[in-house]
Structures are given as C-alpha cells and as structure tokens.
Protein backbone atom coordinates (compact mmCIF):
# COMPACT_ATOMS: atom_id res chain seq x y z
CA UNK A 1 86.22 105.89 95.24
CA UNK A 2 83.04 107.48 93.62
CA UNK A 3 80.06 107.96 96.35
CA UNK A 4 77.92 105.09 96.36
CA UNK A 5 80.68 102.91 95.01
CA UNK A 6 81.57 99.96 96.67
CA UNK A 7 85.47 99.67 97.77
CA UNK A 8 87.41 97.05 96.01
CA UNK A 9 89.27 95.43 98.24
CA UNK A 10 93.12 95.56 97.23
CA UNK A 11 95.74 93.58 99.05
CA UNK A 12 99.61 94.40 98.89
CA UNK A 13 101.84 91.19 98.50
CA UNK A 14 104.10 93.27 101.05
CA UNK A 15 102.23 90.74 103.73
CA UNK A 16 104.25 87.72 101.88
CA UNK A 17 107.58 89.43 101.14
CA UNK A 18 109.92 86.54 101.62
CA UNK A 19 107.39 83.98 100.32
CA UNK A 20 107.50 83.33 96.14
CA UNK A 21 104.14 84.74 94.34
CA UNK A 22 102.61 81.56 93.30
CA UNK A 23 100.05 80.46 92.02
CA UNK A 24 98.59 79.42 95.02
CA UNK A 25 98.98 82.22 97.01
CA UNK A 26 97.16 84.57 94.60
CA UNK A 27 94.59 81.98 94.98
CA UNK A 28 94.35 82.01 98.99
CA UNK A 29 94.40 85.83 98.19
CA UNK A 30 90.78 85.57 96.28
CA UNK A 31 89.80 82.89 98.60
CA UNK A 32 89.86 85.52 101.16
CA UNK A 33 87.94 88.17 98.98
CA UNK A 34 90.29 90.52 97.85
CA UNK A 35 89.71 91.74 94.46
CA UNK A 36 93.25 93.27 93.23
CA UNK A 37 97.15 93.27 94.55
CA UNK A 38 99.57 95.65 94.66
CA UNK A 39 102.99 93.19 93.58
CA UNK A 40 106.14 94.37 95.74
CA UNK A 41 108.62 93.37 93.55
CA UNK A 42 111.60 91.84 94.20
CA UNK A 43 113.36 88.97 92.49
CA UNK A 44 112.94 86.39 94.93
CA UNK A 45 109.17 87.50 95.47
CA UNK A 46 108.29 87.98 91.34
CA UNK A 47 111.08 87.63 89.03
CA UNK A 48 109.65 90.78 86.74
CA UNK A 49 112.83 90.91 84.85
CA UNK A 50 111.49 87.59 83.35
CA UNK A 51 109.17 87.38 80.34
CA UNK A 52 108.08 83.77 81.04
CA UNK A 53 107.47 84.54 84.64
CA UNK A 54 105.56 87.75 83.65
CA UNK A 55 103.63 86.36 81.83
CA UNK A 56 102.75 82.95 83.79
CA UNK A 57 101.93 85.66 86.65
CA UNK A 58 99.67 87.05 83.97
CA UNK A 59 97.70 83.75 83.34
CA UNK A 60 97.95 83.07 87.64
CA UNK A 61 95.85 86.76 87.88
CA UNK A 62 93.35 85.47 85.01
CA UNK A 63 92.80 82.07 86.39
CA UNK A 64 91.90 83.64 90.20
CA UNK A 65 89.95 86.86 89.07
CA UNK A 66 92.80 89.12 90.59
CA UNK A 67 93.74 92.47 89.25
CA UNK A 68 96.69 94.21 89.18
CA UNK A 69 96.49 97.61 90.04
CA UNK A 70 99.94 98.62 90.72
CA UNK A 71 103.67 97.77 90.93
CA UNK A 72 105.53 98.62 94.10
CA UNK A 73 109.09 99.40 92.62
CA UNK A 74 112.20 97.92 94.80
CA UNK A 75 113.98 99.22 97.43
CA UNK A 76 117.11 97.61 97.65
CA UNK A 77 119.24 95.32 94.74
CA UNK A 78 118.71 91.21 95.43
CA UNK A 79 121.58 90.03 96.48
CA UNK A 80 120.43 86.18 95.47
CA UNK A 81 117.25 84.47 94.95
CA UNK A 82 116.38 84.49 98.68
CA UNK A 83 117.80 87.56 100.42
CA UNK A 84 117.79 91.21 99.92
CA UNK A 85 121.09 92.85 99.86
CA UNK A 86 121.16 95.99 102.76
CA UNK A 87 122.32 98.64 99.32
CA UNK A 88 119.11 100.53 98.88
CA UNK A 89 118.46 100.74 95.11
CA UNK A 90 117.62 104.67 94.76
CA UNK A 91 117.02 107.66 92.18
CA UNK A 92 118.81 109.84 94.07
CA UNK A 93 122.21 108.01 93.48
CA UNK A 94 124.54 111.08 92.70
CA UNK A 95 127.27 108.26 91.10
CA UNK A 96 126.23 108.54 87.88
CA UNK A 97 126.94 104.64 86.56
CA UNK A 98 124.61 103.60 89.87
CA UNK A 99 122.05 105.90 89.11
CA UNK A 100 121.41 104.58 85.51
CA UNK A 101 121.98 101.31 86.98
CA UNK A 102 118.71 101.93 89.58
CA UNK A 103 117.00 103.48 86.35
CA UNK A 104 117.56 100.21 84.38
CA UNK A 105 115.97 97.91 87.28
CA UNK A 106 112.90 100.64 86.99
CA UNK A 107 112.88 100.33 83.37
CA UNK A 108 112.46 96.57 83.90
CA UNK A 109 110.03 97.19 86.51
CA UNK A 110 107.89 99.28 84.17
CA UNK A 111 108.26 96.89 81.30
CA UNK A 112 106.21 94.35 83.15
CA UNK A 113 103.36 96.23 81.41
CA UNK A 114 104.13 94.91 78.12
CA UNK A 115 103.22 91.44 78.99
CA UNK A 116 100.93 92.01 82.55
CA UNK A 117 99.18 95.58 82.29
CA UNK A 118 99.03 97.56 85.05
CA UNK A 119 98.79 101.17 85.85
CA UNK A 120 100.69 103.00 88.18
CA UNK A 121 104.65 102.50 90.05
CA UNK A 122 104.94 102.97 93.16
CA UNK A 123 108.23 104.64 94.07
CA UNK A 124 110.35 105.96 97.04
CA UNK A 125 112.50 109.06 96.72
CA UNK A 126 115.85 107.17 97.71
CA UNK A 127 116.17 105.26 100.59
CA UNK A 128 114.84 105.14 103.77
CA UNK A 129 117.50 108.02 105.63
CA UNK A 130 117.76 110.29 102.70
CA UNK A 131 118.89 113.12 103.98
CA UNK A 132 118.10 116.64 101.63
CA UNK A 133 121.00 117.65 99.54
CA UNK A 134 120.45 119.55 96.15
CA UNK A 135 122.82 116.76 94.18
CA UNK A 136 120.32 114.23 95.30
CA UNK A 137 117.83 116.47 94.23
CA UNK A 138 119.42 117.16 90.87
CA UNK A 139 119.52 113.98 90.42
CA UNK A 140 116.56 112.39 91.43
CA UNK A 141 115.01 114.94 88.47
CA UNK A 142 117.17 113.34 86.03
CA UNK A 143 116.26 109.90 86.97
CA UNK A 144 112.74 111.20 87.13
CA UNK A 145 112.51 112.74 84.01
CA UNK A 146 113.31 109.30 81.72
CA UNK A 147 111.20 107.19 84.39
CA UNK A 148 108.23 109.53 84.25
CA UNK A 149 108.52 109.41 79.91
CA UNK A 150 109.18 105.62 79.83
CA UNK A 151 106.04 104.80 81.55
CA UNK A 152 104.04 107.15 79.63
CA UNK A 153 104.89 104.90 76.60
CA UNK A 154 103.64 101.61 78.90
CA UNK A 155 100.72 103.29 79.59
CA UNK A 156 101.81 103.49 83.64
CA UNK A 157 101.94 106.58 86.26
CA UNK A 158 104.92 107.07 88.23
CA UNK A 159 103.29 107.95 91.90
CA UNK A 160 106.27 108.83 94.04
CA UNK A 161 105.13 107.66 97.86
CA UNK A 162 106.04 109.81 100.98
CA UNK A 163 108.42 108.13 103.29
CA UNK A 164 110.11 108.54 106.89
CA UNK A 165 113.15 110.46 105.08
CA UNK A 166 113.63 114.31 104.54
CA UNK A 167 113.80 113.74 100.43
CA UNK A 168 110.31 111.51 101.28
CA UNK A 169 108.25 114.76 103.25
CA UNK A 170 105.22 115.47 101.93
CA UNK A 171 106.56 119.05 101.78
CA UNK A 172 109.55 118.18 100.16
CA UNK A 173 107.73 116.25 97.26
CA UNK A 174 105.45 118.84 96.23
CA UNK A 175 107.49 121.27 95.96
CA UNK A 176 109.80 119.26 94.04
CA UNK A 177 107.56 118.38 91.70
CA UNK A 178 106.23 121.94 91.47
CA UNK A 179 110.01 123.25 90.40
CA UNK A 180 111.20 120.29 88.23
CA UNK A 181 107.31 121.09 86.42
CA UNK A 182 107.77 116.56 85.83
CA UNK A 183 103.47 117.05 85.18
CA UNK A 184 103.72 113.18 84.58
CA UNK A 185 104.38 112.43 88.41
CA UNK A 186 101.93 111.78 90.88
CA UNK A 187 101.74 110.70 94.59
CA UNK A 188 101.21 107.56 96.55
CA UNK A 189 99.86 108.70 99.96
CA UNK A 190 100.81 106.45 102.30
CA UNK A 191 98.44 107.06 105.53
CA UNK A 192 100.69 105.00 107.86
CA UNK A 193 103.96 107.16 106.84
CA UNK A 194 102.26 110.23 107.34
CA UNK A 195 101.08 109.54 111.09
CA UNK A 196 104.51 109.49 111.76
CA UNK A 197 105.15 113.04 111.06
CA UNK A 198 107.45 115.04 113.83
CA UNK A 199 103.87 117.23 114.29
CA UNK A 200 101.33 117.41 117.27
CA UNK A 201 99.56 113.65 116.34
CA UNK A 202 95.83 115.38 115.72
CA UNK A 203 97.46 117.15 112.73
CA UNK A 204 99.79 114.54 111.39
CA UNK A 205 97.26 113.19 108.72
CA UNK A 206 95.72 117.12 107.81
CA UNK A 207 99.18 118.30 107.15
CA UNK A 208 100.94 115.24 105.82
CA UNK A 209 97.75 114.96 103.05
CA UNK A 210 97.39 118.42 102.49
CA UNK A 211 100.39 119.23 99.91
CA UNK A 212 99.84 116.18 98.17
CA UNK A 213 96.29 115.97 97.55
CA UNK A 214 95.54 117.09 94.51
CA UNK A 215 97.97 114.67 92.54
CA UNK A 216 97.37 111.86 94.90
CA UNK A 217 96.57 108.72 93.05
CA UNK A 218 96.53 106.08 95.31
CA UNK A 219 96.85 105.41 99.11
CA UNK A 220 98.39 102.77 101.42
CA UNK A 221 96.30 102.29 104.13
CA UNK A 222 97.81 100.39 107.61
CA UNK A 223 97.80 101.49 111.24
CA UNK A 224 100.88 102.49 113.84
CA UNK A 225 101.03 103.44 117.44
CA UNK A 226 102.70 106.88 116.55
CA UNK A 227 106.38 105.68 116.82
CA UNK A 228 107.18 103.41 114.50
CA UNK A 229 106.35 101.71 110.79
CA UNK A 230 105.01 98.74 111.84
CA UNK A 231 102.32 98.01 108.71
CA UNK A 232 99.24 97.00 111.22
CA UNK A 233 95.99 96.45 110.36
CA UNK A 234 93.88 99.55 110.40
CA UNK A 235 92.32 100.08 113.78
CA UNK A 236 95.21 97.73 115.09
CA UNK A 237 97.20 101.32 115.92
CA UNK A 238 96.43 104.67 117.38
CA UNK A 239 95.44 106.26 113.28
CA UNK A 240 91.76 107.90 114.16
CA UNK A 241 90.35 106.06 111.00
CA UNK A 242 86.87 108.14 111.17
CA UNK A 243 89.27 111.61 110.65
CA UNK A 244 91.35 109.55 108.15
CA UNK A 245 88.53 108.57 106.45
CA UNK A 246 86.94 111.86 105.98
CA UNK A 247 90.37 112.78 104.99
CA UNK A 248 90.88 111.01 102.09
CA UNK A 249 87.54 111.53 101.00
CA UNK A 250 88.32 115.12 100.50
CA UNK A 251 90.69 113.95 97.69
CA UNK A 252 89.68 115.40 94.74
CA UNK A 253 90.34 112.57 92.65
CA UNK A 254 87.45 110.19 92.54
CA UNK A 255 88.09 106.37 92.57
CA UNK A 256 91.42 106.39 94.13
CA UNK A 257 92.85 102.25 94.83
CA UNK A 258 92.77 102.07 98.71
CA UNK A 259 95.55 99.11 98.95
CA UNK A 260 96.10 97.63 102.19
CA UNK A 261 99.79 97.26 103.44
CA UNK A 262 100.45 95.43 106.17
CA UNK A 263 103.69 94.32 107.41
CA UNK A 264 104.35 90.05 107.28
CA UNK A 265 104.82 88.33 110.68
CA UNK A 266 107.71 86.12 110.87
CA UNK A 267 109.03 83.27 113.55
CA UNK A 268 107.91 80.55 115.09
CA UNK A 269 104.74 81.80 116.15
CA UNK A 270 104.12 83.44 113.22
CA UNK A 271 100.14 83.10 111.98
CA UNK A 272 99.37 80.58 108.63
CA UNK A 273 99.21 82.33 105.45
CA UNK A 274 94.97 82.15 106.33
CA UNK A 275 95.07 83.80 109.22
CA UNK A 276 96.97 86.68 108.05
CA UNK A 277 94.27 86.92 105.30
CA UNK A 278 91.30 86.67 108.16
CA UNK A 279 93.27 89.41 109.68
CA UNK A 280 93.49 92.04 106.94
CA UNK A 281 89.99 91.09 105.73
CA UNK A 282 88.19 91.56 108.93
CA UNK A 283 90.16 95.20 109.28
CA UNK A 284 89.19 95.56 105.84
CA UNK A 285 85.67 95.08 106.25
CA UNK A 286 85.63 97.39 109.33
CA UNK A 287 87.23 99.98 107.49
CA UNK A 288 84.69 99.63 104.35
CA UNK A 289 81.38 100.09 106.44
CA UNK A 290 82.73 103.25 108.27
CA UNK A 291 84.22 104.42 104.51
CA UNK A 292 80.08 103.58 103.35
C-alpha cells in the first residue's frame, strides 16, 4: 500500500467455505464494497479443475467489478462435491506417488490463470501439525522447485503462508528458502497466525514479521484472543491493530493486498450472508482510517 493510497478492500471467500461461489454471492460481495477476493479453492466451493467453470467465474468477476488477486491453494483432497475429506493435501508428502499427486492438484490450481488471471498462490507448508523432519524438508524443495517454475510460466507467485505447525514458523520458512536459494518463492504473512506464536504476546507480531519481511507479498489480516485460530474480525480479538499496523507498514514492499480472512459462522443462529458482509466491512473500515 503506497502512502497516500487508498486500501482496496479485499475479501477472502474463506467466510463462505461450504457455500458454492456463485454468481450471486460475488455480487452480495460488491454490494458490500469490497473491491477484490482471495478464492479458497476447493471443489465444492470453485470447481478450478474445470475450464467451463473457470471461465464462467471469469465472466461472474467481470459482470460485478471484482478482482482476483489471489488463489488460496487447498488443504485437504474433496472427498465429494460437498465435504472435505480429513487427508490434508501437502508438499511435504515424503510418498513419492502422493507427493506428485498434491503437485498435480497445484498444477491445476495454478492453471486457473490461463483462463481467470490472477497473481499470486497462496500455500501452506504441509498440513496443519507438521512436525520438522529433513525428508519433509527434502521434499517440500522438490515439490517447490516445479511449483515455483510452473507458475512463473502463468505469470503467478508462489507465497508460502506461515502456519500453527513447526514446518509453517516464520523461522523455519526463511531459512528454508534461504538454503534451497527457490528466489521464485515469497511469503503470505498471515497476522492472525503469527499472534499465536509460543512468545511473550507484545512480541508475537515483531518477531513473527521480522524474518519474513522482506519477501512478504501479501497479508491475511483477522483477529484472535491469543489462544486459538478463530478468523475474527480485526479488533474483534486481543491483536493491538495500531502496533500491527505500523508493523506492516514497515514492509518494504509497497502496495502489498491486505485480504481479510475471517472464519464462516455456522448453525442455527448463524448470521445471513449480509450480515457477515456488514461485519467484515465495518472492521474493515475501522481498520482503513487507523491504516490512513
């Protein structure tokens, strides 16, 4: 975000997981002023591995105004149309045949490109308990290496997010990426992940940011109480956003996508589709005049 720039606001379609992208949706998204989307894909959310429906999701961003200004890869392998199977879908596989298998599902994932541009992938290093262990490591560098080349050719950047799991420390990834030398990778800083750092809580953010910053290139914003990932609203949790703020200012990358991630709320109770939106935009537009 240059100084003096106003913030687009970005919205990640985390908040409707188990609801199909339609059409309509991305049009309540607009209605409630958000500018671009972040697409967390899996099948029964946005079937990517489908030409038509890539490109109908295409058109559906044209028609409402909507960019797309990133990919979240996926996490686990569908199961069927409307359930996630538990089996994380991971880089890290040391099985070799499920390995290529997770890069294939990438491949597809990047390959949205050629019909819906879009610029960067956001990835986790293996699932969400990945423990440290050189074969991981080994191969999360070979599944790394072809990602990080393939989406060259599409035009994308791989951004590798930090996450609750050793293999997902902020320490961990930069100094992987400074011995594997992948110069192609960068980092998805994920503000929420980070303030749950095993650290004193005033320097979770400081020293969660710190390794990454230089090859951060874009951040998920959303608020916690300190204990666990519960995707809130920012200034819904315990983050000190005016700290956080000045924070990510210090990046030295100007213009990085600020994409808001908040968790969806299921049940009986659960709030309409617009009130969820009122929700994130009114944190939104707190977060924008104290980031002005």
């Amino acid at each position: 975000m240059k100084p003096g720039k106003t913030m687009q606001r970005l919205l990640s379609t985390y908040l409707f997981i188990s609801k199909k992208l339609t059409p309509e949706l991305l049009g309540q998204i607009a209605e409630a002023g958000f500018q671009g989307i972040e697409i967390f894909c899996t099948g029964s959310h946005f079937e990517y591995a489908l030409k038509q429906e890539v490109r109908a999701m295409a058109s559906a961003l044209e028609a409402h105004r909507l960019q797309l200004v990133s990919l979240h890869a996926p996490t686990s392998r569908d199961l069927s149309a409307m359930r996630e199977s538990g089996t994380p879908l991971s880089i890290c596989e040391v099985e070799r045949v499920r390995r290529i298998e997770a890069m294939d599902e990438l491949k597809r994932v990047i390959d949205v490109a050629d019909d819906l541009p879009y610029s960067r992938l956001i990835l986790h290093m293996g699932g969400s308990r990945e423990t440290e262990d050189p074969r991981k490591r080994d191969a999360a560098f070979s599944s790394l290496e072809h990602l990080v080349l393939h989406a060259r050719h599409a035009g994308v950047t791989v951004c590798v997010e930090n996450t609750l799991s050793e293999m997902g420390s902020p320490d961990y990834l930069r100094a992987f990426v400074d011995e594997t030398r992948l110069s192609g990778l960068r980092f998805n800083f994920d503000i929420g992940h980070a303030f749950l750092a095993e650290l004193p809580e005033e320097e979770r953010l400081e020293k969660s940011f710190s390794p990454l910053r230089e090859l951060v290139s874009s951040v998920h914003l959303h608020d916690n109480h300190g204990e666990k990932d519960e995707h809130l609203p920012p200034y819904d949790g315990s983050i000190n956003w005016p700290a956080a703020i000045k924070l990510l200012k210090s990046a030295s990358q100007n213009g990085l996508p600020l994409v808001l991630e908040l968790k969806e709320k299921s049940g009986h109770d659960a709030p309409s589709v617009t009130e969820q939106l009122a929700a994130a935009r009114k944190s939104l537009d707190r977060f924008e005049k104290a980031w002005a």
